[in-house]
Structures are given as structure tokens and as C-alpha cells.
Protein backbone atom coordinates (compact mmCIF):
# COMPACT_ATOMS: atom_id res chain seq x y z
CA UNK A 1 -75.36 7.01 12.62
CA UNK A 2 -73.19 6.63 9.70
CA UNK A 3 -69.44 5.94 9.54
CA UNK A 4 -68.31 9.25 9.01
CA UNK A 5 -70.47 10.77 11.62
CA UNK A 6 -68.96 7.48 14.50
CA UNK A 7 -65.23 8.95 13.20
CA UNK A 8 -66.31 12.49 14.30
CA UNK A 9 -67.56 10.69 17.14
CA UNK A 10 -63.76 8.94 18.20
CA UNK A 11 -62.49 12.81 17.01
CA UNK A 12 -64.48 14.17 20.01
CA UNK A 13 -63.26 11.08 22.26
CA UNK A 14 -59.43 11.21 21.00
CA UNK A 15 -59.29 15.13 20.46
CA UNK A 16 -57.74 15.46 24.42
CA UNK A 17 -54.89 12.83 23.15
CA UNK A 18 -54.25 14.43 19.90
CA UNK A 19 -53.88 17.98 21.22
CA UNK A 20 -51.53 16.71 23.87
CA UNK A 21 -49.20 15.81 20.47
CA UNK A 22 -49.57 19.43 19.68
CA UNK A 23 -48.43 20.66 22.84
CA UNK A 24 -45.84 17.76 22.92
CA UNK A 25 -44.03 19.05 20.10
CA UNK A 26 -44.73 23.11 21.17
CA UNK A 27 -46.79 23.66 17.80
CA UNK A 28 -48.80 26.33 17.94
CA UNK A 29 -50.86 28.50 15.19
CA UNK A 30 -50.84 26.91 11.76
CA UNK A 31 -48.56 24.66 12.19
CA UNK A 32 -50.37 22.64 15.15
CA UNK A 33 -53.68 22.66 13.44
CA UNK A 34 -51.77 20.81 10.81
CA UNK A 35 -49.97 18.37 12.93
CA UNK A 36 -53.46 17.69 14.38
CA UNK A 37 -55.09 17.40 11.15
CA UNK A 38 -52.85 14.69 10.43
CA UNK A 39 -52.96 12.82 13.69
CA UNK A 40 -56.69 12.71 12.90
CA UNK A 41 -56.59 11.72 9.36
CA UNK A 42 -54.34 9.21 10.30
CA UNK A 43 -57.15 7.81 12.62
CA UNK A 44 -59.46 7.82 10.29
CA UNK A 45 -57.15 5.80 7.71
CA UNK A 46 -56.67 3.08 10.37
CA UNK A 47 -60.05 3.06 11.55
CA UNK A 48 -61.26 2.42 7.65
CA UNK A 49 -58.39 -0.16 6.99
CA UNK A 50 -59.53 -2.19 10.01
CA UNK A 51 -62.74 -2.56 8.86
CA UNK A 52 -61.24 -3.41 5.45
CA UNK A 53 -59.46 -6.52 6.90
CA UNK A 54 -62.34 -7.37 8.92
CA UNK A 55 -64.91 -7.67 5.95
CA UNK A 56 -62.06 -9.38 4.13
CA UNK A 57 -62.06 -11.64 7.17
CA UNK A 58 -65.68 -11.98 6.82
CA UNK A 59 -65.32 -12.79 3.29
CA UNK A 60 -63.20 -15.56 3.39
CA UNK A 61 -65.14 -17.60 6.03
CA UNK A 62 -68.39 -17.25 3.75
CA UNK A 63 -66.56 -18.85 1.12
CA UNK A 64 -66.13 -21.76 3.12
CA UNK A 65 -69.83 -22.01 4.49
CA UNK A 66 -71.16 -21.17 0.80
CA UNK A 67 -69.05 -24.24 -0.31
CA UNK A 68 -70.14 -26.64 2.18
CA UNK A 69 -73.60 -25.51 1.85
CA UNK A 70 -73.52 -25.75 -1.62
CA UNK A 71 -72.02 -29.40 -1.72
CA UNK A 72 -74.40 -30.96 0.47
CA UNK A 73 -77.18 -29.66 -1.16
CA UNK A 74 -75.94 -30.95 -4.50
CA UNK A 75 -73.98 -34.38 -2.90
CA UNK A 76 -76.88 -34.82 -0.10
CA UNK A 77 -79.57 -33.31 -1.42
CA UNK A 78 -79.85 -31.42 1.56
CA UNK A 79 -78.37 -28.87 3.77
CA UNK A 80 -78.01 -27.96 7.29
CA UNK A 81 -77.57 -24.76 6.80
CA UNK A 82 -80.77 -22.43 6.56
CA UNK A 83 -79.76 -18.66 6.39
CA UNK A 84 -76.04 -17.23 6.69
CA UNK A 85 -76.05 -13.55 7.82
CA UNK A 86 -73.03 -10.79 8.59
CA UNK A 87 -72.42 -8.15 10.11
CA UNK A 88 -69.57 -6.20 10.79
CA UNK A 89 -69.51 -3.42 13.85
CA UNK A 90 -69.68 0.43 12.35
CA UNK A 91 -67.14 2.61 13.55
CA UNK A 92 -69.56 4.58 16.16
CA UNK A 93 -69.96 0.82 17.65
CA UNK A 94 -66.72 0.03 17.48
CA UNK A 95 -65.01 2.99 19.40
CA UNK A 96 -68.30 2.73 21.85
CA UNK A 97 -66.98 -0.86 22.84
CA UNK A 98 -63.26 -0.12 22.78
CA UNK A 99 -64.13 2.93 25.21
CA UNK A 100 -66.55 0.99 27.10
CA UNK A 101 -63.89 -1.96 27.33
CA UNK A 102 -60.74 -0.16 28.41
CA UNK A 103 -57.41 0.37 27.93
CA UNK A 104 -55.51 1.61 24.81
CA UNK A 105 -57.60 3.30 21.67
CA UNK A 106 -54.91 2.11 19.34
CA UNK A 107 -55.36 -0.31 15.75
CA UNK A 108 -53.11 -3.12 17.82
CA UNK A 109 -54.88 -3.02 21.35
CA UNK A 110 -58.97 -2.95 19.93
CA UNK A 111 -57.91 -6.11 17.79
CA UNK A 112 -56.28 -7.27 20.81
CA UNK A 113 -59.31 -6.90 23.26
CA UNK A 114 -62.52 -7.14 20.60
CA UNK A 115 -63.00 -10.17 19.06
CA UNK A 116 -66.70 -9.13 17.77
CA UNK A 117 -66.06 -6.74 15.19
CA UNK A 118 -66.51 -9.31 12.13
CA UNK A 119 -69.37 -12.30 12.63
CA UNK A 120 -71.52 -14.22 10.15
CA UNK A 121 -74.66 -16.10 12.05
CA UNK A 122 -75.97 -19.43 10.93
CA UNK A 123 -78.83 -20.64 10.89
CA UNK A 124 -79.80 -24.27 10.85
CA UNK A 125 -82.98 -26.49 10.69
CA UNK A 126 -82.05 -28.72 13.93
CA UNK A 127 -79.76 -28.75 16.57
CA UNK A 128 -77.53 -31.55 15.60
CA UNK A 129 -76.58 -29.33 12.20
CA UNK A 130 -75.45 -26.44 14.72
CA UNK A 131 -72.80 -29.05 16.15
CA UNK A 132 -72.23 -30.63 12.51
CA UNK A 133 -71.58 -27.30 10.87
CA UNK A 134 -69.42 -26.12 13.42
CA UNK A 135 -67.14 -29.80 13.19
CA UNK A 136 -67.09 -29.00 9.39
CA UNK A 137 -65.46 -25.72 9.80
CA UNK A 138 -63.57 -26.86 12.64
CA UNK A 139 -61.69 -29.38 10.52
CA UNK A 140 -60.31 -26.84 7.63
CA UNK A 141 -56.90 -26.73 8.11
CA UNK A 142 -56.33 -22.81 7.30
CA UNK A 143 -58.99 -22.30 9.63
CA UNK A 144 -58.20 -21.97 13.64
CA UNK A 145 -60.59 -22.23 16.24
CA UNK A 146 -59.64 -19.76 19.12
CA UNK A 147 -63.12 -19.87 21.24
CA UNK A 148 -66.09 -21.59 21.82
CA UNK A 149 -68.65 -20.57 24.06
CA UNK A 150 -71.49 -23.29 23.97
CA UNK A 151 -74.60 -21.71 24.96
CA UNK A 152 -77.29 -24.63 23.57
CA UNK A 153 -75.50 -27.33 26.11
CA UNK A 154 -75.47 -24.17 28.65
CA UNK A 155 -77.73 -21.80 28.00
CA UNK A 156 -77.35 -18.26 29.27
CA UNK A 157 -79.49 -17.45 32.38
CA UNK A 158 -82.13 -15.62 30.22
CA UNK A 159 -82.61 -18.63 28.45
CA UNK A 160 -80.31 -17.82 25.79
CA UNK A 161 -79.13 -20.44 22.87
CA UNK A 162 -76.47 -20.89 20.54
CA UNK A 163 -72.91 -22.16 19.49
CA UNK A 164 -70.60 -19.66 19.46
CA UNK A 165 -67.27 -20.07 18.11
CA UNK A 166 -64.55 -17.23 17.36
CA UNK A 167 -62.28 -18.53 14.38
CA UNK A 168 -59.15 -16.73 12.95
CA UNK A 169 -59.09 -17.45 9.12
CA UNK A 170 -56.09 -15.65 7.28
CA UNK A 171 -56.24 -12.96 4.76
CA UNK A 172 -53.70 -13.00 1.98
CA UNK A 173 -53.11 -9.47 0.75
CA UNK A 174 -50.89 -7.41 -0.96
CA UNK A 175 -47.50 -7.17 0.70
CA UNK A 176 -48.80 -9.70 3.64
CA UNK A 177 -50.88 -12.05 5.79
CA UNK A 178 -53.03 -11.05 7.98
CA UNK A 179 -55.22 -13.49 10.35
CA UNK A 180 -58.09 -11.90 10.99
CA UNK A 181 -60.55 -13.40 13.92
CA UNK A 182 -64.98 -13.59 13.24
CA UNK A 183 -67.41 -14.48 15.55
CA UNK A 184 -69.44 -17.23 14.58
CA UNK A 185 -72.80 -17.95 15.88
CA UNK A 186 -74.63 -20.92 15.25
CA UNK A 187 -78.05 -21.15 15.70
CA UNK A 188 -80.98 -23.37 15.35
CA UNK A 189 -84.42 -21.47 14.04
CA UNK A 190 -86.11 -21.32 16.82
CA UNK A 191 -83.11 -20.34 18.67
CA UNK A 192 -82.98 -17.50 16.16
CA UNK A 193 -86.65 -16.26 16.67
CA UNK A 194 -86.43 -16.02 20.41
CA UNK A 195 -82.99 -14.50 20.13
CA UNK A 196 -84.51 -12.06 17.45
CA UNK A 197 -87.45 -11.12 20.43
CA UNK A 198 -84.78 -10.97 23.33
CA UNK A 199 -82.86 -8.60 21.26
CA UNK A 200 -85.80 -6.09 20.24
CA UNK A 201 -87.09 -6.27 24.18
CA UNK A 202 -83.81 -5.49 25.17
CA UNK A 203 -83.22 -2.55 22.44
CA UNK A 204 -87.01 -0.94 24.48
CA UNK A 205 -86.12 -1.58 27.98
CA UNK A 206 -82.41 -1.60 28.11
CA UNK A 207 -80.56 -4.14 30.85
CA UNK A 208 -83.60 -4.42 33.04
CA UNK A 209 -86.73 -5.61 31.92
CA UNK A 210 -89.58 -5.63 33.51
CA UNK A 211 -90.23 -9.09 35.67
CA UNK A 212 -92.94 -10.19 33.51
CA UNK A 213 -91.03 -10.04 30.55
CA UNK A 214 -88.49 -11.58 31.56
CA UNK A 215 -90.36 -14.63 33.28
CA UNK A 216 -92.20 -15.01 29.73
CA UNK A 217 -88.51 -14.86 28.25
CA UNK A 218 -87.28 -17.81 30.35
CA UNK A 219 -90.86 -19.35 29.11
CA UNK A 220 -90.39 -19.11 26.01
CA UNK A 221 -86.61 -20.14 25.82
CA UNK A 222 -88.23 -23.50 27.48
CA UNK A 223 -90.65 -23.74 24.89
CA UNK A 224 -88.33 -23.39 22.01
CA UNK A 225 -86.44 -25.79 23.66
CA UNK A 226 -88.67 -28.33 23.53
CA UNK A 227 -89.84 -27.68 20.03
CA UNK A 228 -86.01 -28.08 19.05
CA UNK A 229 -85.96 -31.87 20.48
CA UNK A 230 -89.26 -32.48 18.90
CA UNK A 231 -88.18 -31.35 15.65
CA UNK A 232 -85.12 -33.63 16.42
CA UNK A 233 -87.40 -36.58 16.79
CA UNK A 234 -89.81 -36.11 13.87
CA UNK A 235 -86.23 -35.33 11.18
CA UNK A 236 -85.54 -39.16 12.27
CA UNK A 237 -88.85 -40.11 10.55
CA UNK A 238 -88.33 -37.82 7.40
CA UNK A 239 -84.16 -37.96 6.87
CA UNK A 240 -82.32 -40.23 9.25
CA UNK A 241 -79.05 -38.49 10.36
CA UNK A 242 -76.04 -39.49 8.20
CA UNK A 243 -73.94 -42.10 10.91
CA UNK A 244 -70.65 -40.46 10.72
CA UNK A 245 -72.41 -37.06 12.02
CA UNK A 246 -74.24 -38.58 14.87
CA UNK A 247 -73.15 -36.99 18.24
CA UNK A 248 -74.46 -38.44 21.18
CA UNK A 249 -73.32 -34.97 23.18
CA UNK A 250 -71.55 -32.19 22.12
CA UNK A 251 -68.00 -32.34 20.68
CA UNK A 252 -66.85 -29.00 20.17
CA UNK A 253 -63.17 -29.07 21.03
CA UNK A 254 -61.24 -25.90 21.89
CA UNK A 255 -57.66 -25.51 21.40
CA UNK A 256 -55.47 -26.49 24.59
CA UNK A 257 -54.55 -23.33 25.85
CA UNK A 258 -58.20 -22.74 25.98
CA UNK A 259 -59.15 -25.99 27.61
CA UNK A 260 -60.48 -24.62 30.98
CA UNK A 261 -63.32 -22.70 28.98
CA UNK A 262 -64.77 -26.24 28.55
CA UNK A 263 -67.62 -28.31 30.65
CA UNK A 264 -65.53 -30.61 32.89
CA UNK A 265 -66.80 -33.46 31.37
CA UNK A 266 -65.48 -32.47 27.56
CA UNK A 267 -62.03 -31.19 28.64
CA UNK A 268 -60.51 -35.02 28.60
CA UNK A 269 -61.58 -34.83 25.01
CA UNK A 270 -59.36 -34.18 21.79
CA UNK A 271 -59.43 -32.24 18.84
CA UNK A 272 -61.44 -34.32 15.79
């Protein structure tokens, strides 16, 4: 479904609120059509200016993996970053989660509650880069971690893996700033194919798949697993690991307020 057919979709959903203005104000006839016609364009305007910040949001945290991927491939002669995807939610899957979620359907309160909508997914050769890139972007100083959810140290009970991170970068427009928050993901290849699988078996059978599935799942997770530390062995034999990016566990800091998110054993750890 396209965008204008999800904003005919939050017109069905917010119609009950928007005739309540109507009624609010005693406008009846001509006059209240109009006063709802407004009231909807008005969500519509938001709706598309959102999104507008978000890809701008999007935008500006490319730049910065372009640029370090760039470097190290001309510095290094290598790179640990692989592919570099986005996405950002359409507005049918945007009012779906901000229904689904709860609470308020207005501009301040989705931004508030969904911190999804933008996200760019990377997509590195082992799983030391995953950790590397994310230190890299960590350490900009315009950039702000707010999250991380570590899913390769602890990996979901499906046997799902990756580094997930939600950043707030800030957009400089017009009139004013905005900081706008993407999801990051950060993923090693193999991570990526059994994700991709997960993802298409989920899209067929919904929440519950069938046992069998889901024990090959867990299988497989293990199996990619294991490829990722074999990989990790055999990249010591063709590039040794440059000694000021060697991590002997995971070092992903969160901010303080956010400390309790962490492992116990990496929340006596500072910010690099």
C-alpha cells in the first residue's frame, strides 16, 4: 500500500476524533465539512513532514558511515563495512504501530514512543567490525547514542543476532534544529542471511511457526554462529586485526541514564 492510500488509512482511524472537533465547535453543513477538511489536511501535512525529518535523519547518519567506509578503504585498504541499507516506515506502517502501541496519535507522542521509523542496517564481513563500526560512530561528537540492545553477546531466544543501537544525530534546517533518532542495526553476513530467512518465515506463518521450523531456526542460528568464529579465526591468517580495535568482549557503552539496559558485567564500564 502506498502512502497516500496508509493516510486514508489514519483518515478512517482518526475520522471519530476529527468529527468530535466538528461537533465541538457546533459546525454543521458546509461549514463542518470544511473544518474537517482541514483537520485532515493538517494530518496529512504532519504525517509527510515527519517523514521528511526522518529521511533527513537518515541522511545525515549515511554521511558519516559513507565517510568512514570510504577512508578505510582508501587509508586501510580495507573496510568493515559490506552493504549499508535504509529504510524508513511508510505511513500505513507507521500509524499501524502508533495504534498498535498506544496512547496519543499526535506528531509529539509517535516520536515520543517509536524510535523505529528511520534505520540504516550494516552489514559487515566479521563480528569484530560489528563492534568496531559501532565504537566509530559512537565516538562522533554530534552524534548521541540513546540505546543499545546487543543481541550477538545475547542473542534473542530464536536465535536472533545483531548490534542494535538507536542514535539521535541532529538535523540543521531552515528556521531550526531538530535531533532526529535512527535505528541502527549492525550485522555480520551471516547474521544477515539467517535474519533475511527468519523474516520471510515469519511474513508466511505469522508469530507461530510451526515446531519444526522453528527447531531448524535455532539450528541454523547455531550454525551461523559458528561459521562467524571460524571466519574470525581464518581473517587472523589473511589481515591481522589492527591493535587499537582489538576487543577482547564487547564494549558498547550506553549513556548513564541507560545503564541498567546493560549485562551486569559491562555496567562498571565507561564511555570510550
Amino acid at each position: 500500500m502506498d502512502d497516500h492510500a496508509g493516510l486514508e488509512d489514519l483518515t478512517r482511524r482518526s475520522l471519530q476524533e476529527l468529527l468530535k472537533v466538528g461537533h465541538e465547535l457546533d459546525l454543521e453543513g458546509e461549514e463542518g465539512a470544511e473544518a474537517l477538511t482541514s483537520q485532515l489536511r493538517q494530518v496529512r501535512d504532519e504525517f509527510v513532514q515527519l517523514r521528511m525529518h526522518y529521511q533527513f535523519g537518515i541522511d545525515e547518519v549515511q554521511t558519516k558511515v559513507n565517510i568512514l567506509r570510504q577512508e578505510f578503504e582508501q587509508v586501510h585498504d580495507y573496510s568493515p563495512i559490506e552493504h549499508v541499507r535504509t529504510r524508513l516506515k511508510s505511513v500505513e506502517s507507521l500509524v499501524e504501530k502508533a495504534v498498535r502501541t498506544g496512547g496519543e496519535m499526535t506528531i509529539p507522542a509517535i516520536r515520543e514512543r517509536i524510535h523505529d521509523i528511520a534505520g540504516i542496517r550494516i552489514t559487515c564481513s566479521f563480528v569484530s567490525d560489528a563492534y568496531w563500526i559501532a565504537d566509530m560512530l559512537s565516538r562522533q561528537p554530534d552524534l548521541t547514542v540513546l540505546k543499545v540492545k546487543d543481541y550477538i553477546d545475547h542473542p534473542k531466544p530464536n536465535g536472533y543476532r545483531s548490534l542494535h543501537l538507536i542514535v539521535e544525530v541532529p538535523v540543521f534546517l531552515s528556521e531550526h534544529t531538530e535531533k532526529v533518532p535512527v535505528e541502527l542495526q549492525i550485522r555480520t553476513i551471516a547474521m544477515d542471511f539467517w535474519a533475511s530467512v527468519e523474516h520471510k518465515l515469519s511474513y508466511k506463518y505469522g508469530q507461530q511457526l510451526p515446531p519444526h521450523l522453528s527447531a531448524e531456526l535455532e539450528d541454523a542460528a547455531q550454525a551461523a554462529s559458528d561459521l562467524d568464529q571460524r571466519m574470525a579465526r581464518m581473517r587472523e591468517e589473511i589481515r591481522p586485526m589492527p591493535r587499537q580495535h582489538r576487543r577482547a568482549a564487547p564494549l558498547i557503552a550506553l549513556p548513564a541514564r541507560r545503564t541498567e539496559d546493560r549485562p551486569p558485567e559491562q555496567r562498571d564500564q565507561t564511555r570510550m
